[in-house]
PDB file of N, CA and C in Angstrom:
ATOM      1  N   UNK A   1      91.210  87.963  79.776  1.00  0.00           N
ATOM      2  CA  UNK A   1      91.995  87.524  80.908  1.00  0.00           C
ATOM      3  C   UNK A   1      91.861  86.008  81.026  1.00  0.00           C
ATOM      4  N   UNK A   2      92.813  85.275  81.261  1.00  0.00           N
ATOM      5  CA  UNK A   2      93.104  83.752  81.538  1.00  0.00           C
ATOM      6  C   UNK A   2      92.423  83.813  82.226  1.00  0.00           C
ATOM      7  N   UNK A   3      92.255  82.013  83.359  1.00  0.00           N
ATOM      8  CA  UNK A   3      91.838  81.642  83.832  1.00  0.00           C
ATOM      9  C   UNK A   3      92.807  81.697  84.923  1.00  0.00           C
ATOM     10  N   UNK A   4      94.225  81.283  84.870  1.00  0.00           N
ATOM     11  CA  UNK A   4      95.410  81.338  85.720  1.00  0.00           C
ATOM     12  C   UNK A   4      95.411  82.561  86.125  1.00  0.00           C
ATOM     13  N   UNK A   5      95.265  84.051  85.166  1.00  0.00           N
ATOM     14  CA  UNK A   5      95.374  85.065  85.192  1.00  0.00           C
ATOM     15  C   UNK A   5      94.620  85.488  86.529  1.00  0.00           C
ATOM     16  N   UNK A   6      93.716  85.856  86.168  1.00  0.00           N
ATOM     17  CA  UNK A   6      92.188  85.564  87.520  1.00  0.00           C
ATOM     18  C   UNK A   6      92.339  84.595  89.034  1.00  0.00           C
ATOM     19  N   UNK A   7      92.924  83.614  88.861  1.00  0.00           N
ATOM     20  CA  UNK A   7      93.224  82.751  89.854  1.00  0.00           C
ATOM     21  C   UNK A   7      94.450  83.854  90.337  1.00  0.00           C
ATOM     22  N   UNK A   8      95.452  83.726  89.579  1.00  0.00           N
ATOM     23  CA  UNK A   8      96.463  84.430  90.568  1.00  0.00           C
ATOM     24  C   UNK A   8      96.212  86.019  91.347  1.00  0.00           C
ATOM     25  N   UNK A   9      95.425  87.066  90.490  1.00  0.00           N
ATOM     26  CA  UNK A   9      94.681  87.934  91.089  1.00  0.00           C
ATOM     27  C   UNK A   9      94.136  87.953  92.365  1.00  0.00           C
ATOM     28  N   UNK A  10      92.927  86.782  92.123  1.00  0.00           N
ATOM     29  CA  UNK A  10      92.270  86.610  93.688  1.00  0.00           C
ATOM     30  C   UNK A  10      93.473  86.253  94.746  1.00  0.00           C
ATOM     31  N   UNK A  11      93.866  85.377  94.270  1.00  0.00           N
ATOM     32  CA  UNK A  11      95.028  85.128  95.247  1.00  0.00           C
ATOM     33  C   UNK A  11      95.741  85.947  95.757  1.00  0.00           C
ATOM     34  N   UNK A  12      96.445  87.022  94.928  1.00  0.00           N
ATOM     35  CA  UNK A  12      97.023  88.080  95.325  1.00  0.00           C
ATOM     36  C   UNK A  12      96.162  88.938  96.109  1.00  0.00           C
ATOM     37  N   UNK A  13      94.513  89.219  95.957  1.00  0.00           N
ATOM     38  CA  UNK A  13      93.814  90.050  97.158  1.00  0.00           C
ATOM     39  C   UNK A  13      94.672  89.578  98.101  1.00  0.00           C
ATOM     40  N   UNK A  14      93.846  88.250  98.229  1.00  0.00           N
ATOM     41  CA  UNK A  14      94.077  87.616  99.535  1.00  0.00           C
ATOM     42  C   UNK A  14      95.197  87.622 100.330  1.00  0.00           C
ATOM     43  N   UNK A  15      96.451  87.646  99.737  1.00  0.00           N
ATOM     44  CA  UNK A  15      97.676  87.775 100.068  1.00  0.00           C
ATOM     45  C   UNK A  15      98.085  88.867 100.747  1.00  0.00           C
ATOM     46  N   UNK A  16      97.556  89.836  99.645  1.00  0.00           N
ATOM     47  CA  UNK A  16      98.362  91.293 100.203  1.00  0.00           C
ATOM     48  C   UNK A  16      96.925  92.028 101.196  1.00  0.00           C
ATOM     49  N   UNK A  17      95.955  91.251 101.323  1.00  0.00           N
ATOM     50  CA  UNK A  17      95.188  91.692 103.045  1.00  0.00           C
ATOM     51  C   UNK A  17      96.020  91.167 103.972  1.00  0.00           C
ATOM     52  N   UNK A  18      95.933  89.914 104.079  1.00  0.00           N
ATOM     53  CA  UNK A  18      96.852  88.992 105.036  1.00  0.00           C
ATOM     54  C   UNK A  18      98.425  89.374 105.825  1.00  0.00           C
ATOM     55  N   UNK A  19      98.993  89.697 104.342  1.00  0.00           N
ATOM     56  CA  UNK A  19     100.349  90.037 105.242  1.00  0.00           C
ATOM     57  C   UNK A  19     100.488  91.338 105.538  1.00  0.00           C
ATOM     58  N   UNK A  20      99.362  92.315 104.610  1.00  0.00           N
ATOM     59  CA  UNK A  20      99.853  94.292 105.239  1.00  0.00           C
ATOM     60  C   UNK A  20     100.402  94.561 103.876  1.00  0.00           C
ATOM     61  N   UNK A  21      99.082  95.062 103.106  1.00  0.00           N
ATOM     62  CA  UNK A  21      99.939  96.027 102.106  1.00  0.00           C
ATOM     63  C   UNK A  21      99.661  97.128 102.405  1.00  0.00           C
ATOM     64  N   UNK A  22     100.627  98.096 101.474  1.00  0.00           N
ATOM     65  CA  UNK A  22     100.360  99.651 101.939  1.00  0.00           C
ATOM     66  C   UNK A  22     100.207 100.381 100.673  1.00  0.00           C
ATOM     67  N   UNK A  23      99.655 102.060 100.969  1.00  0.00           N
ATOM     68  CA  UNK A  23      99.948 102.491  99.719  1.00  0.00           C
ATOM     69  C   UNK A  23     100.947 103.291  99.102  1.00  0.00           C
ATOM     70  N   UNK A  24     101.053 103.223  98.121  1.00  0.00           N
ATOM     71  CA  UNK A  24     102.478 103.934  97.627  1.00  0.00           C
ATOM     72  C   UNK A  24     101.506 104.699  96.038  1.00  0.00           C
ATOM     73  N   UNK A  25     101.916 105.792  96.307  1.00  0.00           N
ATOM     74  CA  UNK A  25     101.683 107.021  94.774  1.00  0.00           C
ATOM     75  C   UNK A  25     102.580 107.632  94.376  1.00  0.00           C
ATOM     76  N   UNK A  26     102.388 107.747  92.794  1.00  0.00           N
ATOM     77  CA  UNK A  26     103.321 107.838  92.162  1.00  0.00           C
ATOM     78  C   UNK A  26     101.973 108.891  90.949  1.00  0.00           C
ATOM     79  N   UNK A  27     102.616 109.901  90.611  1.00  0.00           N
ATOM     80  CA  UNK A  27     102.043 110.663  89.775  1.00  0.00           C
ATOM     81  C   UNK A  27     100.597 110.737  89.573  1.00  0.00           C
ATOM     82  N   UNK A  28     100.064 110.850  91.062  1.00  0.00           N
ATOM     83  CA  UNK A  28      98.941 111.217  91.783  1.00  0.00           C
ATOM     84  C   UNK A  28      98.170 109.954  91.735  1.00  0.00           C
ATOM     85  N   UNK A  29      98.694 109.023  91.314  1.00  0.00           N
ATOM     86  CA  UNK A  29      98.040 107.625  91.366  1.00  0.00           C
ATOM     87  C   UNK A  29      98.291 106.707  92.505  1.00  0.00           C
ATOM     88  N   UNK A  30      97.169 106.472  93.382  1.00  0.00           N
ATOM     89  CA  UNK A  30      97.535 105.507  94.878  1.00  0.00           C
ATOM     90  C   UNK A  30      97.253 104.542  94.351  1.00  0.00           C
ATOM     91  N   UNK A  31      98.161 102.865  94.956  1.00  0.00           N
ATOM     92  CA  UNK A  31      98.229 101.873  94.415  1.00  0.00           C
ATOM     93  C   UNK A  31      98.780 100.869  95.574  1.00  0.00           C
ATOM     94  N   UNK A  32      98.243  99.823  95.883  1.00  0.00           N
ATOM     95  CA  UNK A  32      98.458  99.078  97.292  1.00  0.00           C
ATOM     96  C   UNK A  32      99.634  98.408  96.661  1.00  0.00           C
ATOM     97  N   UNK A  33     100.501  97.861  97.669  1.00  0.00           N
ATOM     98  CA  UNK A  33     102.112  97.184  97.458  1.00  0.00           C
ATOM     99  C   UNK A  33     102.277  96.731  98.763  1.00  0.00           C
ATOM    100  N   UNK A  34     103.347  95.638  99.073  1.00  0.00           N
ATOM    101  CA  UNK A  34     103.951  95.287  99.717  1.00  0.00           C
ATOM    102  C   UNK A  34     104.980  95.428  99.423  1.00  0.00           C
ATOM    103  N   UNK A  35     105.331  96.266 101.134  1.00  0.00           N
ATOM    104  CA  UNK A  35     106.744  97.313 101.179  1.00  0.00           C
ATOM    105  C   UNK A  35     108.009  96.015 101.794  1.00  0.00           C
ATOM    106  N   UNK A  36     108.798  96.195 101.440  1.00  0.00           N
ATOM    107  CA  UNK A  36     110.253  95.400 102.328  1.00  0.00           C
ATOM    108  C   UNK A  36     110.681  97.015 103.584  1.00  0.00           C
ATOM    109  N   UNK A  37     111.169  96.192 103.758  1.00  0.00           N
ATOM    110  CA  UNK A  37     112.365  96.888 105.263  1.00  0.00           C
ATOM    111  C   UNK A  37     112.824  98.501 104.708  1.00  0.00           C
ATOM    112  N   UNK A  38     113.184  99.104 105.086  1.00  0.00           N
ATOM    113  CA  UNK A  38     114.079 100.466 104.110  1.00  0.00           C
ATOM    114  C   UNK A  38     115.377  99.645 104.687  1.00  0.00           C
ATOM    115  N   UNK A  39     116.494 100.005 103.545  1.00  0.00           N
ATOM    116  CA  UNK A  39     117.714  99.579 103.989  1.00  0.00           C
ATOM    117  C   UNK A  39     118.307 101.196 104.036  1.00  0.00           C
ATOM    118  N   UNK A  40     119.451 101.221 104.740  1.00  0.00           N
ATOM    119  CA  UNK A  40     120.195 102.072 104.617  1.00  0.00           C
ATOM    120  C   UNK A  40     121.446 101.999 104.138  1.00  0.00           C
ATOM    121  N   UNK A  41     122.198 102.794 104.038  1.00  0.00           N
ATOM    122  CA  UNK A  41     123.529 102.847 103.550  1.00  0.00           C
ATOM    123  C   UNK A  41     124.268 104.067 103.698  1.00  0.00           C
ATOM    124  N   UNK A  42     125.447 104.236 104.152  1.00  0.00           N
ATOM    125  CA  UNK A  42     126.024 105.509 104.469  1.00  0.00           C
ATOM    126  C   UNK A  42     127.265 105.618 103.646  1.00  0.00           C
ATOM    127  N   UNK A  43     127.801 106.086 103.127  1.00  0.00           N
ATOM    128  CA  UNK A  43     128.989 106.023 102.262  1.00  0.00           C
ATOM    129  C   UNK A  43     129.721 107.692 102.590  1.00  0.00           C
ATOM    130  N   UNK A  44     131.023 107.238 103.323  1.00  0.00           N
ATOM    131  CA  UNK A  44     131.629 108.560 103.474  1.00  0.00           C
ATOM    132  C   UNK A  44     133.094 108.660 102.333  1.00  0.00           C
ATOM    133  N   UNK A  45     133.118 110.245 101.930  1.00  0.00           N
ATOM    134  CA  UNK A  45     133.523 110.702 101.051  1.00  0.00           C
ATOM    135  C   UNK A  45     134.475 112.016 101.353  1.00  0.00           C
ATOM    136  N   UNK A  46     135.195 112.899 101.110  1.00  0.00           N
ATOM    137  CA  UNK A  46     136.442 113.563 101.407  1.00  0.00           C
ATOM    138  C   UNK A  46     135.116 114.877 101.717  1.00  0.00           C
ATOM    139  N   UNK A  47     135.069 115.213 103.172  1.00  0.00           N
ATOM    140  CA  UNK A  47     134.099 116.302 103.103  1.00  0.00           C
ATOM    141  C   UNK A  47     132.616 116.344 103.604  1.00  0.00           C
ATOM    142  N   UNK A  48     132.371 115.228 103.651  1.00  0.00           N
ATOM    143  CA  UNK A  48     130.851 114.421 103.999  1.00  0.00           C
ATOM    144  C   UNK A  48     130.839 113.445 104.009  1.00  0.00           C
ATOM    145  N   UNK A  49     129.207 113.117 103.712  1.00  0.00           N
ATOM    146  CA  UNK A  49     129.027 111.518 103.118  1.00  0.00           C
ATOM    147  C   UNK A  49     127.724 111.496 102.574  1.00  0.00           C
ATOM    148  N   UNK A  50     127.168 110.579 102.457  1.00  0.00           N
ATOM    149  CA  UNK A  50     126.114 110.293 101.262  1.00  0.00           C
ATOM    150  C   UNK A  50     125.262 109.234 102.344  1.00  0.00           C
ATOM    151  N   UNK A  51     123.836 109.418 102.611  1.00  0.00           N
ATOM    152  CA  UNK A  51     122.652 108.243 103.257  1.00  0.00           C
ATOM    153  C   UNK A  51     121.819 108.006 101.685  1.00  0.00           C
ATOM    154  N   UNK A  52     122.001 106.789 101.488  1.00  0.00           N
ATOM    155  CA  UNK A  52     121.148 106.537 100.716  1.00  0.00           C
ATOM    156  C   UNK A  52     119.886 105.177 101.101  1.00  0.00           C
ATOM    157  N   UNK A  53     119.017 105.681 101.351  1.00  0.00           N
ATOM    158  CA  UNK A  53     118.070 104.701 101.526  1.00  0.00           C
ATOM    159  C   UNK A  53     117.119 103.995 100.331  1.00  0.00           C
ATOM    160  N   UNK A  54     116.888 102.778 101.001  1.00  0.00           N
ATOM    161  CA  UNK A  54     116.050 102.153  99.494  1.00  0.00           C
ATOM    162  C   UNK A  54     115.253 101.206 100.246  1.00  0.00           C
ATOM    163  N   UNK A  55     113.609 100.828  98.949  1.00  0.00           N
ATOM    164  CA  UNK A  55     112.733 100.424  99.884  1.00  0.00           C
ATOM    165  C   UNK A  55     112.004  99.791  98.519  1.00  0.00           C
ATOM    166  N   UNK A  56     111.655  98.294  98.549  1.00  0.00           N
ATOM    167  CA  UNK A  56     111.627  97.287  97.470  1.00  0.00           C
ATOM    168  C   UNK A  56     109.784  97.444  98.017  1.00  0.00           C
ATOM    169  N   UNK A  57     109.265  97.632  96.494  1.00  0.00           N
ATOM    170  CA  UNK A  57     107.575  97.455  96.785  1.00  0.00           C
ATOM    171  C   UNK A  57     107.300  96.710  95.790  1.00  0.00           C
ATOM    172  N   UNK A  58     106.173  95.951  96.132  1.00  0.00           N
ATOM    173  CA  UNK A  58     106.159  94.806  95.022  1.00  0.00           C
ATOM    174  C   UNK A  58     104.550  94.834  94.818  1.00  0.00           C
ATOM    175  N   UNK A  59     103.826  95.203  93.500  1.00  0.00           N
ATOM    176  CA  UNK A  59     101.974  94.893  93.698  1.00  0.00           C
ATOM    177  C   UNK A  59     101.634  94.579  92.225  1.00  0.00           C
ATOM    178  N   UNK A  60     100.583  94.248  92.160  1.00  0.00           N
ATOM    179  CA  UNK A  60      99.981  93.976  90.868  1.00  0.00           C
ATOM    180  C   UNK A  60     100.122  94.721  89.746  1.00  0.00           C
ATOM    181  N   UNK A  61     100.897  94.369  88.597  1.00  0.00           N
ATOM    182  CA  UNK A  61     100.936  94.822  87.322  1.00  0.00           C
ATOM    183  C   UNK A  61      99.987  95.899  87.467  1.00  0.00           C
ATOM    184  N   UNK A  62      98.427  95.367  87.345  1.00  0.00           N
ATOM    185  CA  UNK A  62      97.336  95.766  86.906  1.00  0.00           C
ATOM    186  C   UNK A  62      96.945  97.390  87.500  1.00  0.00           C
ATOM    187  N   UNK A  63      97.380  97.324  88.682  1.00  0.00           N
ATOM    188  CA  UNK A  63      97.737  98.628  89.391  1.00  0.00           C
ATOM    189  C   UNK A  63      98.646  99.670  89.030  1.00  0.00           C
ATOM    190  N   UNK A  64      99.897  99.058  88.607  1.00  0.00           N
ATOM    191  CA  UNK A  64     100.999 100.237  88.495  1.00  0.00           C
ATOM    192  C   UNK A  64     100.172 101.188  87.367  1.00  0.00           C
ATOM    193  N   UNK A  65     100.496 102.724  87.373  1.00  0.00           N
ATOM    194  CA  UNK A  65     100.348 103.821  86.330  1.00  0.00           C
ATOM    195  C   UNK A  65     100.950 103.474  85.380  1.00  0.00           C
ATOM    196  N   UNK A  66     100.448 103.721  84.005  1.00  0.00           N
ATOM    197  CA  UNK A  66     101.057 103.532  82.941  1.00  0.00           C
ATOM    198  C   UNK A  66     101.977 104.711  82.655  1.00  0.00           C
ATOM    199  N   UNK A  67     102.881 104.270  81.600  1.00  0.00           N
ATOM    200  CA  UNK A  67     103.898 105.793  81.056  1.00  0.00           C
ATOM    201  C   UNK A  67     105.628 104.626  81.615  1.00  0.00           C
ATOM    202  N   UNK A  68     106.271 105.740  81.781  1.00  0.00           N
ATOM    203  CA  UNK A  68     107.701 105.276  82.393  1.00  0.00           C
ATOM    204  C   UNK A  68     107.961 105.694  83.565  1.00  0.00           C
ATOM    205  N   UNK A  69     107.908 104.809  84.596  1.00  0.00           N
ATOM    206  CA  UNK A  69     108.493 105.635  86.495  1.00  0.00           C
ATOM    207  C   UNK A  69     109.315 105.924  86.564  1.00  0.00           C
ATOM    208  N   UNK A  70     110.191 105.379  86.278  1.00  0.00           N
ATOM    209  CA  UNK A  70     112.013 105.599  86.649  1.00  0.00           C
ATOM    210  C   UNK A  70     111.493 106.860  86.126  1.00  0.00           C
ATOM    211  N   UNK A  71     112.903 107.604  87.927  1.00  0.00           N
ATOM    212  CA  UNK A  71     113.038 108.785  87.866  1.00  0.00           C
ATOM    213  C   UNK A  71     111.660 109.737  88.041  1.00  0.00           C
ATOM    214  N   UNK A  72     110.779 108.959  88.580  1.00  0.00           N
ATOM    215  CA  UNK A  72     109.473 110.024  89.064  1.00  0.00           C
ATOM    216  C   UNK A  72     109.649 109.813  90.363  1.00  0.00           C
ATOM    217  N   UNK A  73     108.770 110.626  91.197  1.00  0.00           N
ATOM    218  CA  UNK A  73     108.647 111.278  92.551  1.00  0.00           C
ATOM    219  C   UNK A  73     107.259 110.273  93.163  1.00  0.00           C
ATOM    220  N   UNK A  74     107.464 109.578  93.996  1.00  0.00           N
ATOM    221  CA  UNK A  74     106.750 108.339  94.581  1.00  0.00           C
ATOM    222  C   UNK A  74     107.002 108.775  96.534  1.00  0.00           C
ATOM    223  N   UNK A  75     105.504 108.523  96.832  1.00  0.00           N
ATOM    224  CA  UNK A  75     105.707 108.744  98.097  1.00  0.00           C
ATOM    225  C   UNK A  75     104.643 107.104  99.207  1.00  0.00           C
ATOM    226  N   UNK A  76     105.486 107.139 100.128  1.00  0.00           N
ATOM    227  CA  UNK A  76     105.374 105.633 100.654  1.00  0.00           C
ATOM    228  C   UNK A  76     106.146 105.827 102.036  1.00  0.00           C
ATOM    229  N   UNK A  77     105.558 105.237 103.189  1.00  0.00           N
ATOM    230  CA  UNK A  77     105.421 105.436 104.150  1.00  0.00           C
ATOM    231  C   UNK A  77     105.474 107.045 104.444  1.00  0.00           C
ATOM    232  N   UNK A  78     104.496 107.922 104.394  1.00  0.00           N
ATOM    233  CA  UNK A  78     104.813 109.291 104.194  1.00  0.00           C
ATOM    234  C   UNK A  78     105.835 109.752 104.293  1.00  0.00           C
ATOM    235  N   UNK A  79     106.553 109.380 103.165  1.00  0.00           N
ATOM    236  CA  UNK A  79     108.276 110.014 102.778  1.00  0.00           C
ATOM    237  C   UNK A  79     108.412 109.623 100.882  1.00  0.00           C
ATOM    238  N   UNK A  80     109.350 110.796 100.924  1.00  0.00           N
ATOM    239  CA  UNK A  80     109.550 111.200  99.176  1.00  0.00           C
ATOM    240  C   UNK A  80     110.353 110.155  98.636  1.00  0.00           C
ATOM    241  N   UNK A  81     110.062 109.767  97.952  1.00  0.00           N
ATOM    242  CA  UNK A  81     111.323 108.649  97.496  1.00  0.00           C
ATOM    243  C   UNK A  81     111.311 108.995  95.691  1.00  0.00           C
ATOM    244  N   UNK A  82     112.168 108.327  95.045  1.00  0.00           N
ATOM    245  CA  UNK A  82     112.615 108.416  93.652  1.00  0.00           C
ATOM    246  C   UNK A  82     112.710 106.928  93.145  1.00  0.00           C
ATOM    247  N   UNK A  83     111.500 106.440  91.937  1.00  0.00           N
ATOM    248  CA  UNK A  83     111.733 105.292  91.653  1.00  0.00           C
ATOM    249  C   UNK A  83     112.940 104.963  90.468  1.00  0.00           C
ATOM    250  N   UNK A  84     113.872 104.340  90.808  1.00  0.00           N
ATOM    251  CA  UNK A  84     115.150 103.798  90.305  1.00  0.00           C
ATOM    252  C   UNK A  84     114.922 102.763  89.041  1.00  0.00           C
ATOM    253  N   UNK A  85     113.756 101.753  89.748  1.00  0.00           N
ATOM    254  CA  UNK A  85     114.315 100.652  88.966  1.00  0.00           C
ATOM    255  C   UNK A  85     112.845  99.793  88.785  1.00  0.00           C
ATOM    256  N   UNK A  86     112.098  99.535  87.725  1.00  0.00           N
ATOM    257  CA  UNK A  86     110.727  98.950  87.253  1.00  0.00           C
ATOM    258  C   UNK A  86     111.117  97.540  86.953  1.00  0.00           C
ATOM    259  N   UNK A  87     110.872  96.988  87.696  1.00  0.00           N
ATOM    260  CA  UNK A  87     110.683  95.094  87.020  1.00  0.00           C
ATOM    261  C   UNK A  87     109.443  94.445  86.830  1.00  0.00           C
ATOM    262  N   UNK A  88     109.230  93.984  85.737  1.00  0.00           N
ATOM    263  CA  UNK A  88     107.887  93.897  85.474  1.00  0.00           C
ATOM    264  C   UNK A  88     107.897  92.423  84.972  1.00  0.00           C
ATOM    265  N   UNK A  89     106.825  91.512  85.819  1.00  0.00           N
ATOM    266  CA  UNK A  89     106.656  90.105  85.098  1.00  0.00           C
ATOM    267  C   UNK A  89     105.032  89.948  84.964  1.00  0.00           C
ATOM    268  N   UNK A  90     104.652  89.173  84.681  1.00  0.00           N
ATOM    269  CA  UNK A  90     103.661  88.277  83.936  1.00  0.00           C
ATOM    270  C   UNK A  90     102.287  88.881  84.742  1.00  0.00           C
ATOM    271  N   UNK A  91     102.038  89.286  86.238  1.00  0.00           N
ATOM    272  CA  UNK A  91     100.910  89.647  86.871  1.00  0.00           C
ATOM    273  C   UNK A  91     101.960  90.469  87.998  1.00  0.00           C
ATOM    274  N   UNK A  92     103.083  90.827  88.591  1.00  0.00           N
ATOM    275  CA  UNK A  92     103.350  91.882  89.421  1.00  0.00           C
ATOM    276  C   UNK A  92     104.732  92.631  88.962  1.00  0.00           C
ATOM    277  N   UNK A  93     104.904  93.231  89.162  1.00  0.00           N
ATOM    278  CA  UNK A  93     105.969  94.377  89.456  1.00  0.00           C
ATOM    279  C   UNK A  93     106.488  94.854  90.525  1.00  0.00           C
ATOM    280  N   UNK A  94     107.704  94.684  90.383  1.00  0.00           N
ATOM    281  CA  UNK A  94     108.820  95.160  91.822  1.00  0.00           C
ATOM    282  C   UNK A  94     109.309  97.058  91.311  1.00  0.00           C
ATOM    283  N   UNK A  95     109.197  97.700  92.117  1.00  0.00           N
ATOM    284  CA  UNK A  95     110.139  98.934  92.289  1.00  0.00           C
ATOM    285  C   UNK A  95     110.838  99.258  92.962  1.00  0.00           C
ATOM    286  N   UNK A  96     111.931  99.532  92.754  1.00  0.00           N
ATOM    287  CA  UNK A  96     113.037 100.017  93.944  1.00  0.00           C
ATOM    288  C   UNK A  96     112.891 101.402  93.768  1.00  0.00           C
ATOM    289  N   UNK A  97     112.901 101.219  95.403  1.00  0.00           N
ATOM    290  CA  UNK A  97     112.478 102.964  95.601  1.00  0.00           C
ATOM    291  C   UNK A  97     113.966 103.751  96.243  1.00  0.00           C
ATOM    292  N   UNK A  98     114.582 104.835  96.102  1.00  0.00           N
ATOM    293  CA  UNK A  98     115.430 105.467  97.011  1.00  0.00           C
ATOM    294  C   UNK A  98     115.138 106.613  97.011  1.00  0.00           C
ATOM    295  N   UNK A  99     116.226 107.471  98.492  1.00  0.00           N
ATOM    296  CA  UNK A  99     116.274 108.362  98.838  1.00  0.00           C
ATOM    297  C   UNK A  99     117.916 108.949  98.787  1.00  0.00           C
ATOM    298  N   UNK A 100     118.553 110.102  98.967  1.00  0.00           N
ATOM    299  CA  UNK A 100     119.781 109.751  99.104  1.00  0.00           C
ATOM    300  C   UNK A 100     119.503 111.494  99.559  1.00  0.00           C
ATOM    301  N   UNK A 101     120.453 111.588 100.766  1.00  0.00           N
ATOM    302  CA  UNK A 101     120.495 112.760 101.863  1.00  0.00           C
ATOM    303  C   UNK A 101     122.889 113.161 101.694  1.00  0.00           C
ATOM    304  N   UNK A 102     122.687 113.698 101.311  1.00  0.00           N
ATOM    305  CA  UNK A 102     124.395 114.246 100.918  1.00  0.00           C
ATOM    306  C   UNK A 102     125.058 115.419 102.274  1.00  0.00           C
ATOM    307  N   UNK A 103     125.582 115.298 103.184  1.00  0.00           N
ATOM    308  CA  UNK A 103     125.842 116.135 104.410  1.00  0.00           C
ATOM    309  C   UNK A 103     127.400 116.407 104.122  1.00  0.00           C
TER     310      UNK A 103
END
């Protein structure tokens, strides 16, 4: 591990005490993140409509489970969500999380 590597780590403790991280699991693995807002979205269609919610978590590389997420079963603020979308840089990773409810 770098030296930058390590520096940005500690930093990141520090960060994600400070502002409120939470945990989010994903294939029985708990892992602290900082959650965004849930957005919503309603989209009506001939018959119903479609709620699709989504919820951006962002934590240390070093944390996420190894394997492939997209499309596994992730739970965060005690609710089921489905991870969509893995972005992965240099020391963190973003996931977009959704839900989508069809009436």
């Amino acid at each position: 591990m770098s030296i930058v590597t390590s520096f940005a780590n500690s930093c990141a403790t520090t960060a994600f005490s400070m502002i409120g991280s939470e945990t989010v699991t994903i294939s029985g693995t708990d892992f602290s993140c900082i959650l965004a807002e849930a957005e919503t979205q309603k989209e009506f269609a001939e018959g119903g409509f479609e709620v699709i919610k989504s919820l951006t978590a962002t934590c240390k590389l070093a944390d996420l489970p190894s394997g492939d997420l997209v499309k596994k079963q992730a739970t965060a603020r005690s609710q089921t969500w489905r991870v969509d979308d893995v972005s992965k840089g240099q020391l963190f990773a973003t996931l977009r999380l959704s839900q989508a409810t069809r009436a």
